[in-house]
N, C-alpha and C. Protein backbone atom coordinates (compact mmCIF):
# COMPACT_ATOMS: atom_id res chain seq x y z
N UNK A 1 -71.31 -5.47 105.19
CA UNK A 1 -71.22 -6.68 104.39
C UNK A 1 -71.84 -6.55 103.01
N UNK A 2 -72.38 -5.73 102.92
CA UNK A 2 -73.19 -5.33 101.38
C UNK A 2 -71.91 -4.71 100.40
N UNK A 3 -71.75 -5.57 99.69
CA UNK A 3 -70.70 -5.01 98.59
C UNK A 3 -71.27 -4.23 97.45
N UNK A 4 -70.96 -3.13 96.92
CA UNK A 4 -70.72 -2.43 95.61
C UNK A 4 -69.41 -2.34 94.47
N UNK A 5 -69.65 -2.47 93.81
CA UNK A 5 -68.46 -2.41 92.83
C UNK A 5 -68.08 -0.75 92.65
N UNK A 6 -66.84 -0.76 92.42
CA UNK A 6 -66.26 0.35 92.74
C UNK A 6 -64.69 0.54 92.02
N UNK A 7 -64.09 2.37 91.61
CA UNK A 7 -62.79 2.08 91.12
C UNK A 7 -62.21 3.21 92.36
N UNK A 8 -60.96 2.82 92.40
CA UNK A 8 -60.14 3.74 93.20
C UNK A 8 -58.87 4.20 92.09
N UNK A 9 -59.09 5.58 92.17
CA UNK A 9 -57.87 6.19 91.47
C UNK A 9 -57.24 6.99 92.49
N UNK A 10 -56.06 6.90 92.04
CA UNK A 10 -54.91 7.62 93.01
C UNK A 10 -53.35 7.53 92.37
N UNK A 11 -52.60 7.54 93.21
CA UNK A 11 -50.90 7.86 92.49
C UNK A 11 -50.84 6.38 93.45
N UNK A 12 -49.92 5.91 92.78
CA UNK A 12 -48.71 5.19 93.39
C UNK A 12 -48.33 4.92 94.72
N UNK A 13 -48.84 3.74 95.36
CA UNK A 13 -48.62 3.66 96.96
C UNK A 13 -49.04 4.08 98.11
N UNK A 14 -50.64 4.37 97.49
CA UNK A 14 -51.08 4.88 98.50
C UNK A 14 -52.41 3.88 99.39
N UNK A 15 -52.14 2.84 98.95
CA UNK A 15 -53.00 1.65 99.20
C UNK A 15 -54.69 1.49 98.12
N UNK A 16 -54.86 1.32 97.37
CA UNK A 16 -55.54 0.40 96.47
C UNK A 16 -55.60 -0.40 96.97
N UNK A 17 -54.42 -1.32 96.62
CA UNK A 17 -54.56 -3.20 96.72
C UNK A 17 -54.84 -2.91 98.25
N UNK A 18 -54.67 -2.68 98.99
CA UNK A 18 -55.13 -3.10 100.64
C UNK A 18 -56.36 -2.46 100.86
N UNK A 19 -56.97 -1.44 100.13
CA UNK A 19 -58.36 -0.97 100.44
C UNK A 19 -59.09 -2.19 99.82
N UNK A 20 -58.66 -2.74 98.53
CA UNK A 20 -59.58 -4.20 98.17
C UNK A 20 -59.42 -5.16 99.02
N UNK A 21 -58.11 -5.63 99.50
CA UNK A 21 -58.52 -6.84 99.87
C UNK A 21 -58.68 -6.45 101.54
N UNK A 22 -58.84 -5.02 102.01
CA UNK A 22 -60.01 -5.32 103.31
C UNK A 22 -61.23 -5.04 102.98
N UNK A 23 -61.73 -4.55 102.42
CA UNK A 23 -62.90 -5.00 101.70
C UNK A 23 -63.60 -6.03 101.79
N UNK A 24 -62.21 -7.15 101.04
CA UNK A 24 -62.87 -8.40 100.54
C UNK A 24 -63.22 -8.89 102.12
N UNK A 25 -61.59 -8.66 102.56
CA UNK A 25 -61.84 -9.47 104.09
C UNK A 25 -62.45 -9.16 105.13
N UNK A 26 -63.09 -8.10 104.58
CA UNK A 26 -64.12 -7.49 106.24
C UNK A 26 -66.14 -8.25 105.96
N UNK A 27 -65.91 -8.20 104.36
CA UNK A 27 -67.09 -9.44 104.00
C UNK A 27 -66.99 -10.38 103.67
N UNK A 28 -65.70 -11.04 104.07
CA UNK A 28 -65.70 -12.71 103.95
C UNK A 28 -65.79 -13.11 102.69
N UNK A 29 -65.46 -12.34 101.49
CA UNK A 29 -65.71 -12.66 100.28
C UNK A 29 -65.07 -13.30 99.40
N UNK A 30 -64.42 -14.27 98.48
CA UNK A 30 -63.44 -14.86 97.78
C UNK A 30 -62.63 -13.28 97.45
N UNK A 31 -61.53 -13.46 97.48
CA UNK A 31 -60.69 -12.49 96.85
C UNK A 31 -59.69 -12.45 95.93
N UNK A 32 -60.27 -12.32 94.30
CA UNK A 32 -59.30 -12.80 93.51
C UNK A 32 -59.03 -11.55 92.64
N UNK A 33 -57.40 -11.98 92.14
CA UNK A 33 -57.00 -10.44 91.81
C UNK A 33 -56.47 -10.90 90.57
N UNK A 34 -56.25 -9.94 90.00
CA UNK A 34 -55.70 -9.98 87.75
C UNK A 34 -55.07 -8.49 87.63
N UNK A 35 -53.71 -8.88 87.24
CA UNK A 35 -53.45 -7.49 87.08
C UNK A 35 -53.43 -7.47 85.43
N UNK A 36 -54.04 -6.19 85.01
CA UNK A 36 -54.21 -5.55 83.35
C UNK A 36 -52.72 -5.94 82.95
N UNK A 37 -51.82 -5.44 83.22
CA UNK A 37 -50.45 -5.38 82.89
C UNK A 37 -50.38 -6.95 82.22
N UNK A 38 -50.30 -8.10 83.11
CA UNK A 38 -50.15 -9.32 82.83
C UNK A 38 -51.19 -10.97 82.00
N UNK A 39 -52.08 -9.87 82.34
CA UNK A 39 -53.10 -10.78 82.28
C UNK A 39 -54.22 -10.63 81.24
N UNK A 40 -55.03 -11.68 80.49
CA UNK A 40 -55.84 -11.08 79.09
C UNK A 40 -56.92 -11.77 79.62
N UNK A 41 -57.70 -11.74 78.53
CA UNK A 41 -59.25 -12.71 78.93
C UNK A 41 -58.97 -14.15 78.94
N UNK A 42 -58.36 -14.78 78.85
CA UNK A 42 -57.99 -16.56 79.53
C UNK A 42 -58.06 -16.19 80.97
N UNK A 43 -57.80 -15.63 81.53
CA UNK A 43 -57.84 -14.93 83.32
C UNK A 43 -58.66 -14.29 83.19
N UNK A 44 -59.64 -13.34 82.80
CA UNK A 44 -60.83 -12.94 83.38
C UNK A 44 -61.53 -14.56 83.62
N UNK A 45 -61.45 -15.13 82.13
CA UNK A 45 -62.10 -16.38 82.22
C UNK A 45 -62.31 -17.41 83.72
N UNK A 46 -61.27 -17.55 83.67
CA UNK A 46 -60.72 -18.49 85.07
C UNK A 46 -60.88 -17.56 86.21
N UNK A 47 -61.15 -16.74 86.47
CA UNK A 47 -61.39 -15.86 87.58
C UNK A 47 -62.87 -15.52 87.85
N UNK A 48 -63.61 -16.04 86.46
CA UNK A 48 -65.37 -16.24 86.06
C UNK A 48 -65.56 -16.93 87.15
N UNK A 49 -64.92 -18.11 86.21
CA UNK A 49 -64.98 -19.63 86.62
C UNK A 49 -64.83 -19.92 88.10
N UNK A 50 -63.89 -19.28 88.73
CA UNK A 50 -63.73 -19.22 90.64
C UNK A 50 -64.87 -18.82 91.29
N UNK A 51 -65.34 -17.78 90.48
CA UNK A 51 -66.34 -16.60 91.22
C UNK A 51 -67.68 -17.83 90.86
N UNK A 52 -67.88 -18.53 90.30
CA UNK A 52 -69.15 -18.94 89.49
C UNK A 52 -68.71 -20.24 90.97
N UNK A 53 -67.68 -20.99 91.11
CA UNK A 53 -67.66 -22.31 92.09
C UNK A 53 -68.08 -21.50 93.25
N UNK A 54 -67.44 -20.57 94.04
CA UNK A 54 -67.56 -19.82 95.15
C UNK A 54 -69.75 -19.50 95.35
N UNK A 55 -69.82 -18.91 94.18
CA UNK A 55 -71.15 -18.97 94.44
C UNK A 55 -71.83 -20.14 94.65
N UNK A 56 -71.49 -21.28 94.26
CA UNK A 56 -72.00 -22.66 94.39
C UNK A 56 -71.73 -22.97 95.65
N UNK A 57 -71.17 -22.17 96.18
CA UNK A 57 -71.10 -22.26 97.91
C UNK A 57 -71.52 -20.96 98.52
N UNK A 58 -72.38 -20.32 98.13
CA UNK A 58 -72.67 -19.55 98.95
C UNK A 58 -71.57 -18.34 99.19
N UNK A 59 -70.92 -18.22 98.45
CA UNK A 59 -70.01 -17.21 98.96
C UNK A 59 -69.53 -16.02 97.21
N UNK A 60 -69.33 -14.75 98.31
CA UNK A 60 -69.79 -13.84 97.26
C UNK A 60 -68.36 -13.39 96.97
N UNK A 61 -67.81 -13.21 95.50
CA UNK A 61 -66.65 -12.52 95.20
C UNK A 61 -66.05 -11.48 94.70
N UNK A 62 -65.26 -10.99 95.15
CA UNK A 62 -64.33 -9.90 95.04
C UNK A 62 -62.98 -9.69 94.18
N UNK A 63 -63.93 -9.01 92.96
CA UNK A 63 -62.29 -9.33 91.74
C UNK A 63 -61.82 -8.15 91.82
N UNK A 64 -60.31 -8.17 92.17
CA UNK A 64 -59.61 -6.69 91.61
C UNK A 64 -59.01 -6.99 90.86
N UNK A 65 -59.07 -5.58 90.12
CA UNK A 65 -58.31 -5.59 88.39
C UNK A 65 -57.44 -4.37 89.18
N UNK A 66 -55.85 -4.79 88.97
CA UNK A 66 -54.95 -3.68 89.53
C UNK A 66 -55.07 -3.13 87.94
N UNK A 67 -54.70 -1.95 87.77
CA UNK A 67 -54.19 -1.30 86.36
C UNK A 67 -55.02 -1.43 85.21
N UNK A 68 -56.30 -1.16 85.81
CA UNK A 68 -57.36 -1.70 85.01
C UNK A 68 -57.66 -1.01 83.65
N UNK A 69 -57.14 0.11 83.51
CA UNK A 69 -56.75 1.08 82.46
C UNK A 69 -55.98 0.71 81.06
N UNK A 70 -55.00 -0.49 81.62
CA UNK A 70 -54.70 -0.84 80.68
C UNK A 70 -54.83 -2.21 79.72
N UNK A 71 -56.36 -2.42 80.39
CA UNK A 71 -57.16 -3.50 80.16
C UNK A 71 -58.10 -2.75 78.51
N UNK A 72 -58.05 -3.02 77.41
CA UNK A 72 -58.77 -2.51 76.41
C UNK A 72 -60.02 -2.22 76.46
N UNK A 73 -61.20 -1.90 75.29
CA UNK A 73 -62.42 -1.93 76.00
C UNK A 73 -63.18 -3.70 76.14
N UNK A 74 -62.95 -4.02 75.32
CA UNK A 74 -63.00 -5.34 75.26
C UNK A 74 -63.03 -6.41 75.85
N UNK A 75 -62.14 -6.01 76.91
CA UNK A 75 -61.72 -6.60 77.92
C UNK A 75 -62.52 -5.92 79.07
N UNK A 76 -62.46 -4.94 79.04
CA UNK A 76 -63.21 -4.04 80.07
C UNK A 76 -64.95 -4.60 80.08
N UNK A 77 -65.00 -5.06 78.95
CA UNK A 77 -66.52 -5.20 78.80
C UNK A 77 -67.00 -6.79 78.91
N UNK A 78 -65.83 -7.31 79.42
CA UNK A 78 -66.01 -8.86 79.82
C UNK A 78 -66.52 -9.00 81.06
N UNK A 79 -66.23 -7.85 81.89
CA UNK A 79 -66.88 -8.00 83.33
C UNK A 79 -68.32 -7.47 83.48
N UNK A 80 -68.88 -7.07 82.60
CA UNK A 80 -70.07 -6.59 82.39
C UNK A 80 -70.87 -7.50 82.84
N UNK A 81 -71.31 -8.51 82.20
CA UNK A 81 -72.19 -9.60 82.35
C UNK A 81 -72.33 -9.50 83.85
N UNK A 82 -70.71 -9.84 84.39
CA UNK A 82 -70.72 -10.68 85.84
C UNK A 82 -71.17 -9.56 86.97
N UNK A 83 -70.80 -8.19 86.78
CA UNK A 83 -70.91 -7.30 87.50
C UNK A 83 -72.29 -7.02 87.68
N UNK A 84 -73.52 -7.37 86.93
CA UNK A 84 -75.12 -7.19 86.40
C UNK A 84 -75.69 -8.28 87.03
N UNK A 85 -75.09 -9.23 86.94
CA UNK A 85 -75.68 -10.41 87.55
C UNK A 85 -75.43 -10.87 89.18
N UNK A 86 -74.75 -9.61 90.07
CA UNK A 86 -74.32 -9.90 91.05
C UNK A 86 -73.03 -11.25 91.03
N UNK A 87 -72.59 -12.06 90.75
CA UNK A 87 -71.70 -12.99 90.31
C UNK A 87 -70.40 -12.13 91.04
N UNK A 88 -69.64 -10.87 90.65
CA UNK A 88 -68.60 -10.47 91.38
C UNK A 88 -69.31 -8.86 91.43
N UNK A 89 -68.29 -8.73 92.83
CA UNK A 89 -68.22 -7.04 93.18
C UNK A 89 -66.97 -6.78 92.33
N UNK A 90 -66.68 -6.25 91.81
CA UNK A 90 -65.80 -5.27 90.72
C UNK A 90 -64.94 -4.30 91.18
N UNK A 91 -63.76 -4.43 91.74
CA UNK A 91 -62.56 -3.24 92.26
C UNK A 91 -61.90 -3.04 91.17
N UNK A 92 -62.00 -2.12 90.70
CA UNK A 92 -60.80 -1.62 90.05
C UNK A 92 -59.20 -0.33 90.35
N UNK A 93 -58.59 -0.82 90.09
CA UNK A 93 -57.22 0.58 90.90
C UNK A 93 -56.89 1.44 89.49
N UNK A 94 -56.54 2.21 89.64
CA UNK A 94 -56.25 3.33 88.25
C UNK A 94 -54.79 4.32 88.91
N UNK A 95 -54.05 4.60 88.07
CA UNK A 95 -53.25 5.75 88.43
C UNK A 95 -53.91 6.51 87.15
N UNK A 96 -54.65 6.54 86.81
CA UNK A 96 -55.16 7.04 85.52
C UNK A 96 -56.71 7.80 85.82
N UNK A 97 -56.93 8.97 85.27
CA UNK A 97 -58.13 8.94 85.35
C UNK A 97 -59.39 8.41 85.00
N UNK A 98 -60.11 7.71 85.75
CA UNK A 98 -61.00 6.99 84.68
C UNK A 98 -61.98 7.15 83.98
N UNK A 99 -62.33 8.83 84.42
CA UNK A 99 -63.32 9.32 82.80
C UNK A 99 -62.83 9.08 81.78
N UNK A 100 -61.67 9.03 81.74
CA UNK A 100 -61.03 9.07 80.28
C UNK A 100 -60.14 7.42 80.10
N UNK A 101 -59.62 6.84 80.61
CA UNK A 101 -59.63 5.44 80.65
C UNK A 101 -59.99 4.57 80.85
N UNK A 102 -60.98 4.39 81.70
CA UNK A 102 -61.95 3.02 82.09
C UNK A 102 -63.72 3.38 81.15
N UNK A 103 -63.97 2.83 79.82
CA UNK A 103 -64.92 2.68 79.42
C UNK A 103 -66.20 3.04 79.88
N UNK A 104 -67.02 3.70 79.32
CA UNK A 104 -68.04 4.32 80.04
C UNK A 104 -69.03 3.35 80.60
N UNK A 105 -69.34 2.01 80.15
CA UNK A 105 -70.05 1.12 80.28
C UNK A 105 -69.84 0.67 81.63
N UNK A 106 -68.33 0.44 82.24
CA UNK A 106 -67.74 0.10 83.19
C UNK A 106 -67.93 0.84 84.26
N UNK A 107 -67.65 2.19 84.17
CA UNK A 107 -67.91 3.49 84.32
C UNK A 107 -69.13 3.43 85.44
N UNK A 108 -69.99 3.55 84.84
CA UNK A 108 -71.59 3.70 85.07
C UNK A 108 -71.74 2.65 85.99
N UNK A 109 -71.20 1.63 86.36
CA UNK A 109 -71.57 0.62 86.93
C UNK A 109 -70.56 0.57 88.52
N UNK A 110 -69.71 1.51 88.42
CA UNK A 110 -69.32 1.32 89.41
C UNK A 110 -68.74 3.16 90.21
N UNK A 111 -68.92 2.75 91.30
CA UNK A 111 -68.46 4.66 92.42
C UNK A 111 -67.07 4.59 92.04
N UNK A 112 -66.86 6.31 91.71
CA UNK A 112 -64.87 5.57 92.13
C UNK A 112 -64.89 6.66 93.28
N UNK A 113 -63.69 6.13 93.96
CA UNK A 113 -63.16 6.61 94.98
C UNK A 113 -61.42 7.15 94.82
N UNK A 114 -61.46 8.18 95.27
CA UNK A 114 -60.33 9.04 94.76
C UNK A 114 -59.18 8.99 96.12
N UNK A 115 -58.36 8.61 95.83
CA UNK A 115 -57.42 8.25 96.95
C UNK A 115 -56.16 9.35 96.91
N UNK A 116 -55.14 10.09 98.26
CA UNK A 116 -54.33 10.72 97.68
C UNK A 116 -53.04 10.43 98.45
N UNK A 117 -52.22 11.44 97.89
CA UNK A 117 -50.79 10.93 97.69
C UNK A 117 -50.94 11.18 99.77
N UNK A 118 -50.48 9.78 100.28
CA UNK A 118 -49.99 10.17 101.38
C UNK A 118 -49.54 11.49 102.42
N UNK A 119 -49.82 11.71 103.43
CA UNK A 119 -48.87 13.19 104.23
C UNK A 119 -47.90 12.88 105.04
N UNK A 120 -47.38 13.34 105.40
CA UNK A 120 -46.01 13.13 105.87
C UNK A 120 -46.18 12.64 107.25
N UNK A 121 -47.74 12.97 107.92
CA UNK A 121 -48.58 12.14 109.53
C UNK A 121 -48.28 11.37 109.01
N UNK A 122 -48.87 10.87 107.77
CA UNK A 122 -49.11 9.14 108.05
C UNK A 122 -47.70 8.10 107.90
N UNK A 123 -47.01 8.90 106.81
CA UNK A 123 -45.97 8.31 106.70
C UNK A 123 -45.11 7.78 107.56
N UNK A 124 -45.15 8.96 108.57
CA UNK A 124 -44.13 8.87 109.69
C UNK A 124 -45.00 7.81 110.86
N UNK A 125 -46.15 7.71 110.63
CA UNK A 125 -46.58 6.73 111.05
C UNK A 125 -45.96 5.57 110.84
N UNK A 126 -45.33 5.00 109.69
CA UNK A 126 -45.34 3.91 109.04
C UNK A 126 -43.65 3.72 109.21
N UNK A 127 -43.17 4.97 109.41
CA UNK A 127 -41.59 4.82 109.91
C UNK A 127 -41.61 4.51 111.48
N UNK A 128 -42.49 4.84 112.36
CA UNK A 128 -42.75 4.59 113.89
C UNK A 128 -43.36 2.95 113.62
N UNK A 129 -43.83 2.62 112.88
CA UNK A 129 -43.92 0.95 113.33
C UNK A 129 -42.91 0.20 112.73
N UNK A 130 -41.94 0.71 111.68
CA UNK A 130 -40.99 0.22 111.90
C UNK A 130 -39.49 -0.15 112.87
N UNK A 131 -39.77 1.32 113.05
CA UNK A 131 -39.16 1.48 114.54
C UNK A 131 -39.39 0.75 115.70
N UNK A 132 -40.47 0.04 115.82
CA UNK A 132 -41.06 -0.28 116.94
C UNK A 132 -41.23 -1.79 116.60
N UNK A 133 -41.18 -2.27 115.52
CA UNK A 133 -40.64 -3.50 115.30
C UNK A 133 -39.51 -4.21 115.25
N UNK A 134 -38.15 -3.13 114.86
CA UNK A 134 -36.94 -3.07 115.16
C UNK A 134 -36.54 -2.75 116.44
N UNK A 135 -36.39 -3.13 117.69
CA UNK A 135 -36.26 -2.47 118.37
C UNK A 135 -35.09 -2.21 118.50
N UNK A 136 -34.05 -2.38 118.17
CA UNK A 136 -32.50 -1.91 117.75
C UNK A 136 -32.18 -0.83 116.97
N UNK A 137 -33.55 -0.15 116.35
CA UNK A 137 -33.18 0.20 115.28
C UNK A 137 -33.41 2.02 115.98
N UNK A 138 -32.56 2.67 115.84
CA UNK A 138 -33.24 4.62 115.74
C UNK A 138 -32.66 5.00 114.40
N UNK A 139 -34.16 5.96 114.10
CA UNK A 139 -34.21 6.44 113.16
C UNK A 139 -33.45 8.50 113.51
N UNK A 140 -32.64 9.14 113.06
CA UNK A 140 -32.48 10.02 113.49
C UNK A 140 -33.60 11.17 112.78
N UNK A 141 -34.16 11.75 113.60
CA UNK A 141 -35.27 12.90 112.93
C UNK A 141 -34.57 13.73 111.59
N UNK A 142 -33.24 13.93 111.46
CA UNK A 142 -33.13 14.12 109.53
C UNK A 142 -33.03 13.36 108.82
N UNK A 143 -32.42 11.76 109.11
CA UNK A 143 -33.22 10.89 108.28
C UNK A 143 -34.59 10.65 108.04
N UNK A 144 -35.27 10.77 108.95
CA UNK A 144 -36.64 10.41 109.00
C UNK A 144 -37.20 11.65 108.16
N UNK A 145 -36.41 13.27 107.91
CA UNK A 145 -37.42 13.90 106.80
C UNK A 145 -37.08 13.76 105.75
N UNK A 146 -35.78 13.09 105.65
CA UNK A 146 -35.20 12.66 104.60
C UNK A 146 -35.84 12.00 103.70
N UNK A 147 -36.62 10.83 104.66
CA UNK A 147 -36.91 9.88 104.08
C UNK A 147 -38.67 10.07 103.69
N UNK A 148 -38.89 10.82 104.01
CA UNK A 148 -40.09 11.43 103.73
C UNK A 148 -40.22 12.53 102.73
N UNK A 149 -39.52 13.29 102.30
CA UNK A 149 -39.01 13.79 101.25
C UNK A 149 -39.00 12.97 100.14
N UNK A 150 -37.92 12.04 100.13
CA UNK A 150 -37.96 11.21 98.71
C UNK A 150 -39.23 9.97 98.57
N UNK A 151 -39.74 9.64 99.93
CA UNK A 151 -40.97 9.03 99.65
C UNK A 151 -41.91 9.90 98.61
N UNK A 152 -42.26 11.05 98.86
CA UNK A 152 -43.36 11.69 98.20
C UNK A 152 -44.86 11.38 98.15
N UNK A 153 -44.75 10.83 99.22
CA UNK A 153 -46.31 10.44 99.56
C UNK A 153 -46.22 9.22 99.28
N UNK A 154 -45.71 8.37 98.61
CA UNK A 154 -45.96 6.92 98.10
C UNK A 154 -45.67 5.97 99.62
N UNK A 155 -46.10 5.44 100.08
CA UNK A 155 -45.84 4.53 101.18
C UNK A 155 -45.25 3.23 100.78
N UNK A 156 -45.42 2.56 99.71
CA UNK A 156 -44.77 1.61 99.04
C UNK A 156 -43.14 2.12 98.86
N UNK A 157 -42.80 3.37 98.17
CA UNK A 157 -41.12 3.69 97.94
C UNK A 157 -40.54 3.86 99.25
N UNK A 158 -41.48 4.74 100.45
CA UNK A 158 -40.90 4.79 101.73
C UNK A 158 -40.44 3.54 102.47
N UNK A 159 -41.64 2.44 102.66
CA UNK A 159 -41.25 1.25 103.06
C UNK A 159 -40.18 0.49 102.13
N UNK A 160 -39.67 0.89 100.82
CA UNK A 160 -38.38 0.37 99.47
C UNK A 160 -37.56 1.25 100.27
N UNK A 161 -37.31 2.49 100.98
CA UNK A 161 -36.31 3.10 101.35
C UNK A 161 -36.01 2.72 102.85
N UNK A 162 -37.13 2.31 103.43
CA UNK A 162 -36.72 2.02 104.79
C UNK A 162 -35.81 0.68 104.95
N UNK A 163 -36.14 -0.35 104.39
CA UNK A 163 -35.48 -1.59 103.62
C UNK A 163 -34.41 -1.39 103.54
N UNK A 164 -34.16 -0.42 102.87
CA UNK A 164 -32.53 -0.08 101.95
C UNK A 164 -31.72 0.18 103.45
N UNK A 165 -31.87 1.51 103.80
CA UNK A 165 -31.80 1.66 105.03
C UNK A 165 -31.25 0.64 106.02
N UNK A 166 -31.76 -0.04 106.31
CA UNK A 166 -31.80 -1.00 107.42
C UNK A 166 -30.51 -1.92 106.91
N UNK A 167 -31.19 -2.63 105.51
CA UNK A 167 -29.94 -3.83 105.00
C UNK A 167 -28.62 -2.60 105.08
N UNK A 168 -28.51 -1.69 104.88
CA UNK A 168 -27.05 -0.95 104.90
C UNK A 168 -26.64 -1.28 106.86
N UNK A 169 -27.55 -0.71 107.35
CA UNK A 169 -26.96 -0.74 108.77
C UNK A 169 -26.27 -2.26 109.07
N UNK A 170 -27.46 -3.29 108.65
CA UNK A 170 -27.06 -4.61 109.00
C UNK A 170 -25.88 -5.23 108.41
N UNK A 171 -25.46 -4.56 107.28
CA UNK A 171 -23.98 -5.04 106.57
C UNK A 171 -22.96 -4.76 107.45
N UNK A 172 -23.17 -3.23 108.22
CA UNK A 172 -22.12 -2.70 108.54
C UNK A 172 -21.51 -3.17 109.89
């Protein structure tokens, strides 16, 4: 239950967003998320502002910044305050390295954790619970390296290909 602020870098689909929000949800913590891509400081703001009510109840929060890299420094240095003052635990996700993209200030204040491209165990893990949720459904073992092949470790494009997959069968 003791939170640290922390960044996770890795490629593409290999769970970030679900390492934060079990995180959040294994300490009961508010869990609010901002992605860099979309979002400027009016949303750090309002995401202050959540974290600041939540503490007025006793309860501790959990901000992830998806794509936090492409948050300026500026921006990067808005979470400073809150991250010092206990106020939020600090996730950040990177496909980027963050010696060299996430501000050193930011940096210093938080572990990163290095995540990697999926193996083809786990994947096929993730094609066996689909399988097993479908129960209509067989997968034939050269589709299935097929489909592990063009996944490339990403578990997000595998589960976009398993999808595809399936809606074709169900048309037919």
């Amino acid at each position: 239950g003791n939170l640290h602020s922390f960044l996770l870098w890795g490629p593409p689909g290999v769970g970030k967003t679900t390492v934060a929000r079990m995180v959040a949800g294994y300490s009961d913590a508010l869990f609010l998320q901002i992605s860099a891509v979309f979002s400027g400081v009016k949303d750090i703001r309002e995401a202050i502002e959540q974290a600041k009510a939540a503490a007025g109840q006793e309860r501790a929060t959990v901000l992830f910044v998806d794509e936090i890299h492409r948050f300026n420094k500026s921006q990067q240095d808005a979470f400073l305050p809150h991250i010092e003052s206990g106020l939020i635990t600090f996730i950040g996700a990177t496909t980027e390295n963050p010696s060299f993209e996430v501000n050193k200030a930011l940096l210093s204040r938080c572990q990163v954790y290095t995540l990697k491209a999926l193996d083809d165990e786990a994947l096929k893990k993730i094609i066996d619970r689909v399988i097993t949720k479908q129960s209509n459904l067989n997968i034939e073992e050269t589709a299935q390296e097929t489909l592990l092949l063009f996944s490339s470790g990403d578990a997000r494009r595998l589960i976009n290909l398993l999808e595809m997959a399936i809606d074709q069968i169900t048309l037919q």
